[in-house]
PDB file of N, CA and C in Angstrom:
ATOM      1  N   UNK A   1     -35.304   3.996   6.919  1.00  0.00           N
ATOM      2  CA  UNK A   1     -34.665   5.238   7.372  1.00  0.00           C
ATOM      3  C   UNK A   1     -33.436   4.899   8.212  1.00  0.00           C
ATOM      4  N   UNK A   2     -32.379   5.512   7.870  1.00  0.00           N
ATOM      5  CA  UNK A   2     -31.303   5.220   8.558  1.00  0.00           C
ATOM      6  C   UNK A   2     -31.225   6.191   9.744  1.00  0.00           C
ATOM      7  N   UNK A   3     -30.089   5.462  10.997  1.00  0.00           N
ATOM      8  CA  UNK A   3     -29.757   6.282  12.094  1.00  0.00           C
ATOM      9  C   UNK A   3     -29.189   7.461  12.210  1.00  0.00           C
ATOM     10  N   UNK A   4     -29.488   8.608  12.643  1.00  0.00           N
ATOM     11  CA  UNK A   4     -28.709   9.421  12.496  1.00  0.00           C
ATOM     12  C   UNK A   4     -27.505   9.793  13.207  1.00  0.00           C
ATOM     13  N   UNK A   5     -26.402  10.370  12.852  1.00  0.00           N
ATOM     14  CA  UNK A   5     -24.693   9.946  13.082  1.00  0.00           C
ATOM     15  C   UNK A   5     -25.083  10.935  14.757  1.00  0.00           C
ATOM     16  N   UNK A   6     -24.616  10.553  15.652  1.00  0.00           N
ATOM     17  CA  UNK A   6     -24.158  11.731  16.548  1.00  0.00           C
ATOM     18  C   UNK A   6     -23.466  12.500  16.319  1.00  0.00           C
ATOM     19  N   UNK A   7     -22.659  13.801  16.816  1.00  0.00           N
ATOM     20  CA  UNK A   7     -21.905  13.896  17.058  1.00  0.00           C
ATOM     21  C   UNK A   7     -20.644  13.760  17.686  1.00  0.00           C
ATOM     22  N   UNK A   8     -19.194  14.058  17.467  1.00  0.00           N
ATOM     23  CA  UNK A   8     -18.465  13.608  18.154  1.00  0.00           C
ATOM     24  C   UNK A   8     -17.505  14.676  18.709  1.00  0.00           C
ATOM     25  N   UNK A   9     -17.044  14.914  20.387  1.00  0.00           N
ATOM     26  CA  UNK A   9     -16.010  15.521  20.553  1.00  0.00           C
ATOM     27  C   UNK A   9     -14.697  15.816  20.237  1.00  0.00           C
ATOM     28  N   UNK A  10     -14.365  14.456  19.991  1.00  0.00           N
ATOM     29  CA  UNK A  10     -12.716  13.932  19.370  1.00  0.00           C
ATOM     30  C   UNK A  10     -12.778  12.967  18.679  1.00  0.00           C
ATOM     31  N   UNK A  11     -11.875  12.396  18.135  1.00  0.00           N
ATOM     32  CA  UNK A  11     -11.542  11.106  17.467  1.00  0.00           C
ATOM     33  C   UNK A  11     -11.959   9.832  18.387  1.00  0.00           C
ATOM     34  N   UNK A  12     -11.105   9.955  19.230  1.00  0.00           N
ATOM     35  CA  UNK A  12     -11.272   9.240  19.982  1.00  0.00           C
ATOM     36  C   UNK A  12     -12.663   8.666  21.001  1.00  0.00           C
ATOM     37  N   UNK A  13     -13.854   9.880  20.769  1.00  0.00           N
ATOM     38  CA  UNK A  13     -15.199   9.192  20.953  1.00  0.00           C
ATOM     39  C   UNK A  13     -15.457   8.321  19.469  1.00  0.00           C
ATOM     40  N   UNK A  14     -15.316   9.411  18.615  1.00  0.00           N
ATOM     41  CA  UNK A  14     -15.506   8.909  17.369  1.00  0.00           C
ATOM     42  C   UNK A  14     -15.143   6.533  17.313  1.00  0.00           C
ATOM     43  N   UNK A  15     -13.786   6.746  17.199  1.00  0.00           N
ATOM     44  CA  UNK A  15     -13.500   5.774  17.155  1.00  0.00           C
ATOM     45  C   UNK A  15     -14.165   4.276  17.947  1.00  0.00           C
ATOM     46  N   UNK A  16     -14.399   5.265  19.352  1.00  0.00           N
ATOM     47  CA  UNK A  16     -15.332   4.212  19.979  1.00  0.00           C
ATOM     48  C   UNK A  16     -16.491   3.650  19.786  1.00  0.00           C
ATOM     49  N   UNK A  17     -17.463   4.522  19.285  1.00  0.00           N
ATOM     50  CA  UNK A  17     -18.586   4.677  18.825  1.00  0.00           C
ATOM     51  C   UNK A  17     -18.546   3.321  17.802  1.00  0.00           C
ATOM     52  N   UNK A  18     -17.678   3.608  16.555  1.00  0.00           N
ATOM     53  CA  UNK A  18     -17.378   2.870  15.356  1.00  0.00           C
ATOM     54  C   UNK A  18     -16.786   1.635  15.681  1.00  0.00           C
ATOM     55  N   UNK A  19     -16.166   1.000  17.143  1.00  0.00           N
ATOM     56  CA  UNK A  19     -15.678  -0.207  17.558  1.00  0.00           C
ATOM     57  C   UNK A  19     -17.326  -0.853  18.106  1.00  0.00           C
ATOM     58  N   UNK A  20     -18.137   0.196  18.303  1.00  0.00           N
ATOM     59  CA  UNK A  20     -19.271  -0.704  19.135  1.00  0.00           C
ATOM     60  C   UNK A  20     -20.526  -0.679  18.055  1.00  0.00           C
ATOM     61  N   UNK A  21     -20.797   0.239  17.026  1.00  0.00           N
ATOM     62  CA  UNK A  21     -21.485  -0.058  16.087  1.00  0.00           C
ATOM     63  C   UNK A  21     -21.554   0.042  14.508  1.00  0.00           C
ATOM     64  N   UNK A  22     -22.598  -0.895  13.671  1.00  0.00           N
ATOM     65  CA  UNK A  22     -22.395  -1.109  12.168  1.00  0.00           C
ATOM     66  C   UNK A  22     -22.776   0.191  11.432  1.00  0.00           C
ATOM     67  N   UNK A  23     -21.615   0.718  10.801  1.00  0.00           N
ATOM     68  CA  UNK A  23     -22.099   1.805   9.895  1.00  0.00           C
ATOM     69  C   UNK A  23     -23.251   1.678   9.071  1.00  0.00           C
ATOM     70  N   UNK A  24     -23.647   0.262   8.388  1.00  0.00           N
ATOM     71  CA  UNK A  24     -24.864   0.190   7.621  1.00  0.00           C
ATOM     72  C   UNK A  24     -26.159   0.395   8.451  1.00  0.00           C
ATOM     73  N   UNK A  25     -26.066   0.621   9.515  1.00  0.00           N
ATOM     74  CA  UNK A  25     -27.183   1.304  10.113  1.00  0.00           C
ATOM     75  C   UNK A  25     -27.256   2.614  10.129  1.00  0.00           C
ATOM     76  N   UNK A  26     -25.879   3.202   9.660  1.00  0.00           N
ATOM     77  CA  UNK A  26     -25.940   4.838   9.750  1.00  0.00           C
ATOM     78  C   UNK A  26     -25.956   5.461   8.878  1.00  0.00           C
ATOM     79  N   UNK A  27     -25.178   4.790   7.297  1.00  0.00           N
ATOM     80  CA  UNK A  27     -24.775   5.047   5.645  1.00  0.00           C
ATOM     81  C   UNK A  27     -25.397   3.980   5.005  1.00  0.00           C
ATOM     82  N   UNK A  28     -26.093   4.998   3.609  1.00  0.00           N
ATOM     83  CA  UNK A  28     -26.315   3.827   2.572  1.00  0.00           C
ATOM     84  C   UNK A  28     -24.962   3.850   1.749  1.00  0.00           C
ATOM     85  N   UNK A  29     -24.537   2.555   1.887  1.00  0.00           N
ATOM     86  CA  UNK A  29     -23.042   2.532   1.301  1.00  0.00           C
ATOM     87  C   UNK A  29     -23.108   2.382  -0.329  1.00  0.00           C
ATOM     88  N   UNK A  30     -24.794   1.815  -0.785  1.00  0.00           N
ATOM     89  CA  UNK A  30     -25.239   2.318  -1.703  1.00  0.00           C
ATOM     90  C   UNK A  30     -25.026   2.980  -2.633  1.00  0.00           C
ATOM     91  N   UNK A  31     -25.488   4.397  -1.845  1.00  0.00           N
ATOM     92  CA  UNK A  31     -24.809   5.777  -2.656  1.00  0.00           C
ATOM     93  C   UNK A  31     -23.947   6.120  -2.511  1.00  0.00           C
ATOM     94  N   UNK A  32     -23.056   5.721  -1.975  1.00  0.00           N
ATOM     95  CA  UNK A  32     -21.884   6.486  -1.567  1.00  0.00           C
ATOM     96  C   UNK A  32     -20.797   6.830  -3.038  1.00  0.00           C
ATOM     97  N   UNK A  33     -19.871   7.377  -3.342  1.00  0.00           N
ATOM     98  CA  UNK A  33     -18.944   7.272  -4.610  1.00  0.00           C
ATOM     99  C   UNK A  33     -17.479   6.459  -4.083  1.00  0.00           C
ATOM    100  N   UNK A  34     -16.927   5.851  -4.965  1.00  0.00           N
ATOM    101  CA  UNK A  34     -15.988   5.441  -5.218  1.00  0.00           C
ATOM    102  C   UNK A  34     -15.131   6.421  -5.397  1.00  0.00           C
ATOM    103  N   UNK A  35     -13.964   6.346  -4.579  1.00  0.00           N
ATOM    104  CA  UNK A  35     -12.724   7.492  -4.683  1.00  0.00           C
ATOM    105  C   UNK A  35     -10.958   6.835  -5.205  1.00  0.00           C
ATOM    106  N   UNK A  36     -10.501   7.044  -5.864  1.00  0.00           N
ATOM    107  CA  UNK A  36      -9.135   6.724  -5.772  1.00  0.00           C
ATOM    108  C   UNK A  36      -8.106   7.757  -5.208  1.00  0.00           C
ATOM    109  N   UNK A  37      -7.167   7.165  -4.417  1.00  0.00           N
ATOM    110  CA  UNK A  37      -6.403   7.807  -3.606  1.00  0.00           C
ATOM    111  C   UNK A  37      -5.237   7.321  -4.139  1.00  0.00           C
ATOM    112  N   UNK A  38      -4.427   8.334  -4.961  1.00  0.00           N
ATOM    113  CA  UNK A  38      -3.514   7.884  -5.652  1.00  0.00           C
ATOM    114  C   UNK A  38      -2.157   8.008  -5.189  1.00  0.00           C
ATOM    115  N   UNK A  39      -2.283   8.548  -3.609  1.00  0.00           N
ATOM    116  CA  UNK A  39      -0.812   8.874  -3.153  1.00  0.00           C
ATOM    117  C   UNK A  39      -0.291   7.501  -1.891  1.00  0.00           C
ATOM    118  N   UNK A  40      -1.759   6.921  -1.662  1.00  0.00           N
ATOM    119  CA  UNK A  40      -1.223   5.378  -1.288  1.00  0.00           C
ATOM    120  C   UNK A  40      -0.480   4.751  -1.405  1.00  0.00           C
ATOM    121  N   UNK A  41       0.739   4.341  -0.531  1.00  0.00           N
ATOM    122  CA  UNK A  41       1.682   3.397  -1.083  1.00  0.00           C
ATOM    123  C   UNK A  41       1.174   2.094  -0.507  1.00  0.00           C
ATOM    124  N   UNK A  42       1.125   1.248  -1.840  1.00  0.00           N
ATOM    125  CA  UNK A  42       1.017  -0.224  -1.583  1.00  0.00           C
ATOM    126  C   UNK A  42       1.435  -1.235  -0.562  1.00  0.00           C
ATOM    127  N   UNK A  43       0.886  -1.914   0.600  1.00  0.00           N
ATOM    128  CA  UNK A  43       1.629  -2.480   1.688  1.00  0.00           C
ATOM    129  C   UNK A  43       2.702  -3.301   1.030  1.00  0.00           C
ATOM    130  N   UNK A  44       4.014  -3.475   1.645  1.00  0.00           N
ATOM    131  CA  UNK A  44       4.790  -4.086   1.304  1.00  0.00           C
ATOM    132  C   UNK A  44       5.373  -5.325   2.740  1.00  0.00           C
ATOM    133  N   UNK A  45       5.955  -6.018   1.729  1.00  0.00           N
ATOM    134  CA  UNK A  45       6.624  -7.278   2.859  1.00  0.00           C
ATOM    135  C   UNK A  45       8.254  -7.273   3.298  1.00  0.00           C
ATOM    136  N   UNK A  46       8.572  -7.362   3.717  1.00  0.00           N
ATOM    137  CA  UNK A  46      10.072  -7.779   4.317  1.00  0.00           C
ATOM    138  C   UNK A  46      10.185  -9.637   3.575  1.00  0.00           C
ATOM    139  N   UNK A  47      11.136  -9.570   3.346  1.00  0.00           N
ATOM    140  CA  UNK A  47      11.852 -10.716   3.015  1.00  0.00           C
ATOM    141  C   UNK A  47      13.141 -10.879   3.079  1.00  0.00           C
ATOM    142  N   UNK A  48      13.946 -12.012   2.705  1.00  0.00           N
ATOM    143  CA  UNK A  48      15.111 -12.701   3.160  1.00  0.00           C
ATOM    144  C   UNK A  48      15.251 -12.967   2.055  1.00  0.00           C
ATOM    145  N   UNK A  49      16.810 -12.761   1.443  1.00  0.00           N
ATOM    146  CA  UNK A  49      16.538 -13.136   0.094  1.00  0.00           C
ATOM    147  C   UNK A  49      18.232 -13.230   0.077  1.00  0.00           C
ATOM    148  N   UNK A  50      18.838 -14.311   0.143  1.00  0.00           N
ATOM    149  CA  UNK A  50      20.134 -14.486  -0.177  1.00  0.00           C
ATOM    150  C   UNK A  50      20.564 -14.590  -1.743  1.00  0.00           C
ATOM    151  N   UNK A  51      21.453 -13.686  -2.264  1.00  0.00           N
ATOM    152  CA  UNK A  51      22.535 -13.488  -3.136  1.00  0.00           C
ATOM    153  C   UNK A  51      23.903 -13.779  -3.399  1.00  0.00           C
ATOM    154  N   UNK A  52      24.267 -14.094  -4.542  1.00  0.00           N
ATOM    155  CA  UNK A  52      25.903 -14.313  -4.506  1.00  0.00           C
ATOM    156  C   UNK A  52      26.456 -13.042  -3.989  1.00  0.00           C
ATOM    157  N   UNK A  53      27.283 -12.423  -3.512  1.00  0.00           N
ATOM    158  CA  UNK A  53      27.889 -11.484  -3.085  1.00  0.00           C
ATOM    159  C   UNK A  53      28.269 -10.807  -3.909  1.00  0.00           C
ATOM    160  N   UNK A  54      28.891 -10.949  -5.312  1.00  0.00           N
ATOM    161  CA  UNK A  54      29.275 -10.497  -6.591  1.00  0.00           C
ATOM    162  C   UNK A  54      28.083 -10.045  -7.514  1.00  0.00           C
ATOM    163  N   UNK A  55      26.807 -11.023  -7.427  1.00  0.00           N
ATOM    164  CA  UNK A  55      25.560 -10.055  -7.663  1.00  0.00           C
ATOM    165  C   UNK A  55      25.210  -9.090  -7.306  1.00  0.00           C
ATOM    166  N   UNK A  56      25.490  -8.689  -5.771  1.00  0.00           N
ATOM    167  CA  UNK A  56      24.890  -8.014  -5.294  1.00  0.00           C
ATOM    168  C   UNK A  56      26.103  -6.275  -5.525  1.00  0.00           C
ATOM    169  N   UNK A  57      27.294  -6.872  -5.374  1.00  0.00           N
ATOM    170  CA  UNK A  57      28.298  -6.045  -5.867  1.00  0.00           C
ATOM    171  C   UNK A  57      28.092  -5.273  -7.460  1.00  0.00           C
ATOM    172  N   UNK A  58      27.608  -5.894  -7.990  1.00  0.00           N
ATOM    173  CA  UNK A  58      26.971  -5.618  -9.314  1.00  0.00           C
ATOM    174  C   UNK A  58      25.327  -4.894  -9.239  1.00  0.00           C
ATOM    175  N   UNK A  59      25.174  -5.133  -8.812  1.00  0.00           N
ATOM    176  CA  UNK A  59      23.763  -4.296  -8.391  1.00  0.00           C
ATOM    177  C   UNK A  59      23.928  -3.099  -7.957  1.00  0.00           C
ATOM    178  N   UNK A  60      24.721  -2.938  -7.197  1.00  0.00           N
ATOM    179  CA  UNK A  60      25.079  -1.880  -6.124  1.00  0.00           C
ATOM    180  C   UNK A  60      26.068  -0.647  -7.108  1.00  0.00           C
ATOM    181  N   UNK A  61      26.715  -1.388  -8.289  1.00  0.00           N
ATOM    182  CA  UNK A  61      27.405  -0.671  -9.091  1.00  0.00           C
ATOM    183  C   UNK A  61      26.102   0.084 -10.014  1.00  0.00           C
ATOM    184  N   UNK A  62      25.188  -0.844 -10.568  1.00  0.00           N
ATOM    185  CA  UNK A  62      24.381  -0.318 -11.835  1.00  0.00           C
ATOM    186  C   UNK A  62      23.397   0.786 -10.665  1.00  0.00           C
ATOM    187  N   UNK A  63      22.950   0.594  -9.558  1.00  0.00           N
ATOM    188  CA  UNK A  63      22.626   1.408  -8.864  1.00  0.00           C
ATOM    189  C   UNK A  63      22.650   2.565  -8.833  1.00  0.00           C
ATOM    190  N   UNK A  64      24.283   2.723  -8.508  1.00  0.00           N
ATOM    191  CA  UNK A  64      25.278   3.950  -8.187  1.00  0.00           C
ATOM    192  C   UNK A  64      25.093   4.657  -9.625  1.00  0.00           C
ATOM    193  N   UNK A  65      25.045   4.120 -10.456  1.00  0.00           N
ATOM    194  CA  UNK A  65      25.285   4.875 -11.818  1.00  0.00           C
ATOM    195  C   UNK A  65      23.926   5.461 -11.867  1.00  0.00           C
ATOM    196  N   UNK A  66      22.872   4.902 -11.491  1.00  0.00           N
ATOM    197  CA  UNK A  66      21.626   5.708 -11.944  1.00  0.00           C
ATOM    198  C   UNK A  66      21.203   5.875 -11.030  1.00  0.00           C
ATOM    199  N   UNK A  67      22.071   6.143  -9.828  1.00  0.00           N
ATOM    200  CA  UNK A  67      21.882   7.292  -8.641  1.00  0.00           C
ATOM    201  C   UNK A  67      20.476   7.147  -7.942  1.00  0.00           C
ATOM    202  N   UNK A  68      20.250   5.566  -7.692  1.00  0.00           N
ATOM    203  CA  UNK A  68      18.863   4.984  -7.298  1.00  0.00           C
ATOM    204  C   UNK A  68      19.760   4.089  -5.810  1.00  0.00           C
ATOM    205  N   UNK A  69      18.771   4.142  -5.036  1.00  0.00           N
ATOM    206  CA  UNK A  69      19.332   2.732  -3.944  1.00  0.00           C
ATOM    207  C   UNK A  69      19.224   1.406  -4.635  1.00  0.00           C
ATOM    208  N   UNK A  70      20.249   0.582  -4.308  1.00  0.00           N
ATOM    209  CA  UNK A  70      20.440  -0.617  -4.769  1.00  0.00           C
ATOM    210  C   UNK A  70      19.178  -1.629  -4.646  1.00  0.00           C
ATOM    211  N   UNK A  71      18.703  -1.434  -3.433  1.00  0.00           N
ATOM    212  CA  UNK A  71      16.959  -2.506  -3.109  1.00  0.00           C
ATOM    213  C   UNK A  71      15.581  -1.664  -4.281  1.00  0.00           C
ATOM    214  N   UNK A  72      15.467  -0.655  -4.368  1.00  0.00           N
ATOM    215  CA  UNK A  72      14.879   0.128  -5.133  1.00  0.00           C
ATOM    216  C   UNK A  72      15.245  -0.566  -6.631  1.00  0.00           C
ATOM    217  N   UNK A  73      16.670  -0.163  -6.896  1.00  0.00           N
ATOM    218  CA  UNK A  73      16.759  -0.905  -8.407  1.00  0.00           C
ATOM    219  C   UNK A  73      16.528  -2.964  -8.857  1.00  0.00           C
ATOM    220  N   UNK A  74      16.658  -3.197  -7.567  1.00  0.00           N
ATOM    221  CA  UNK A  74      16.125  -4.617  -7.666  1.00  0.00           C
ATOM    222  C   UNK A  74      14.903  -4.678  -7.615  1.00  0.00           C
ATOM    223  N   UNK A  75      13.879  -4.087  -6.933  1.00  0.00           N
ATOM    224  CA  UNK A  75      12.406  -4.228  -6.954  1.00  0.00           C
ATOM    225  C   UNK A  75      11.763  -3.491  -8.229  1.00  0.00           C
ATOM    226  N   UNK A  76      12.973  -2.591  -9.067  1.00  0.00           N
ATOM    227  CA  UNK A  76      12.758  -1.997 -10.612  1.00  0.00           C
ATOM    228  C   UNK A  76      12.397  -3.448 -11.324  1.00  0.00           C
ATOM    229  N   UNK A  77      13.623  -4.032 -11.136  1.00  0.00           N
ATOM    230  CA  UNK A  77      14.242  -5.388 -12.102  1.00  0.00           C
ATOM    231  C   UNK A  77      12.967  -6.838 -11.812  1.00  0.00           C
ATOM    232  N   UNK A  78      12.814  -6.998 -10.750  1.00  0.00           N
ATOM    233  CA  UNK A  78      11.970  -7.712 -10.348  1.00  0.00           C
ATOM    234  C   UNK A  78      10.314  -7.310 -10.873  1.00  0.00           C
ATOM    235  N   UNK A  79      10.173  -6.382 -10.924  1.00  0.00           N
ATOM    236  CA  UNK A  79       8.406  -5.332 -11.112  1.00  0.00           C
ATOM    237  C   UNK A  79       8.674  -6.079 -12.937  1.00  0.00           C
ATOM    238  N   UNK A  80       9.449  -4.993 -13.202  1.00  0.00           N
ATOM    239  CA  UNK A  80       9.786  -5.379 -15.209  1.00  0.00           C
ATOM    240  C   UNK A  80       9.548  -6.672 -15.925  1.00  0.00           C
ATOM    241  N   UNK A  81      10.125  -7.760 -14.623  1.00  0.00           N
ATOM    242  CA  UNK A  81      10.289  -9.193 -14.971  1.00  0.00           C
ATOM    243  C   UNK A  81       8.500  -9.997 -14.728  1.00  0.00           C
ATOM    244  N   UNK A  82       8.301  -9.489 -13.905  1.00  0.00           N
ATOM    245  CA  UNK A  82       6.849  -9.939 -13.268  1.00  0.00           C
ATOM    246  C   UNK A  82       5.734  -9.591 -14.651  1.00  0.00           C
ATOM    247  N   UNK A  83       6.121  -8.056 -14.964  1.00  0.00           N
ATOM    248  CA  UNK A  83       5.274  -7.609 -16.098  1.00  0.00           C
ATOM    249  C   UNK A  83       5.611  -8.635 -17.337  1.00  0.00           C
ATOM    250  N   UNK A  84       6.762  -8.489 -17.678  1.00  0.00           N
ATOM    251  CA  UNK A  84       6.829  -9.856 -19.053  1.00  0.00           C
ATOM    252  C   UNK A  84       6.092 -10.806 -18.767  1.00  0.00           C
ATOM    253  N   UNK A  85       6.547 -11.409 -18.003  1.00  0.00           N
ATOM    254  CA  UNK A  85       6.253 -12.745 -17.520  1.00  0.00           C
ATOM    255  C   UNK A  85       4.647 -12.818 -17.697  1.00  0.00           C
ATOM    256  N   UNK A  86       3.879 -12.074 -16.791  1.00  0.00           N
ATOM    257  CA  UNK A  86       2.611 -12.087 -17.232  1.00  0.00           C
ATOM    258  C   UNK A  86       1.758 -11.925 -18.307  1.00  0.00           C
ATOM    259  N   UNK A  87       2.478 -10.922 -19.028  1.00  0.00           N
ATOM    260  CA  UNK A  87       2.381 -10.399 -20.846  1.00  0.00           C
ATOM    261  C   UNK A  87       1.942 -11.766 -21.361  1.00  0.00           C
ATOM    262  N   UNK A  88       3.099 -12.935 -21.421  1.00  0.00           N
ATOM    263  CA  UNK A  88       2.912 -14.093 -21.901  1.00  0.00           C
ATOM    264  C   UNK A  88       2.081 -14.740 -21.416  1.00  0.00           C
TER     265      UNK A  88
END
């Protein structure tokens, strides 16, 4: 038999509660369902990534034409390339 949840005033008991004890004493994680949350955006990284200057001038042109930000249309170009690449 599992514990039963207290109640909570705010979040912020809430949260405490959940820093000091294991939910598998409170949920069978068992039963629980599987949900997809499809409006998640994927964590992303910062990087450093030096270019010829004339690449990037060129990027910034094919960009402009399809009215996308220039880092956006490189992480297009980069995503596309990753997919081939793996295909093979």
């Amino acid at each position: 038999m599992k514990k039963r949840l207290p109640r909570f005033a705010n979040e912020d008991q809430e949260r405490e509660f959940w820093a000091q004890h294991d939910s598998a004493d409170y949920l069978d994680w068992k039963r629980g369902d599987r949900v997809i949350l499809p409006n998640l955006r994927p964590t992303s990284q910062t990087i450093s990534l030096r270019l010829p200057k004339l690449m990037v001038d060129r990027l910034k042109l094919l960009a402009n034409k399809r009215d996308v930000p220039y880092q956006s249309l490189l992480k297009i170009f980069v995503a596309e390339r990753l997919k081939a690449e793996f295909k093979n």
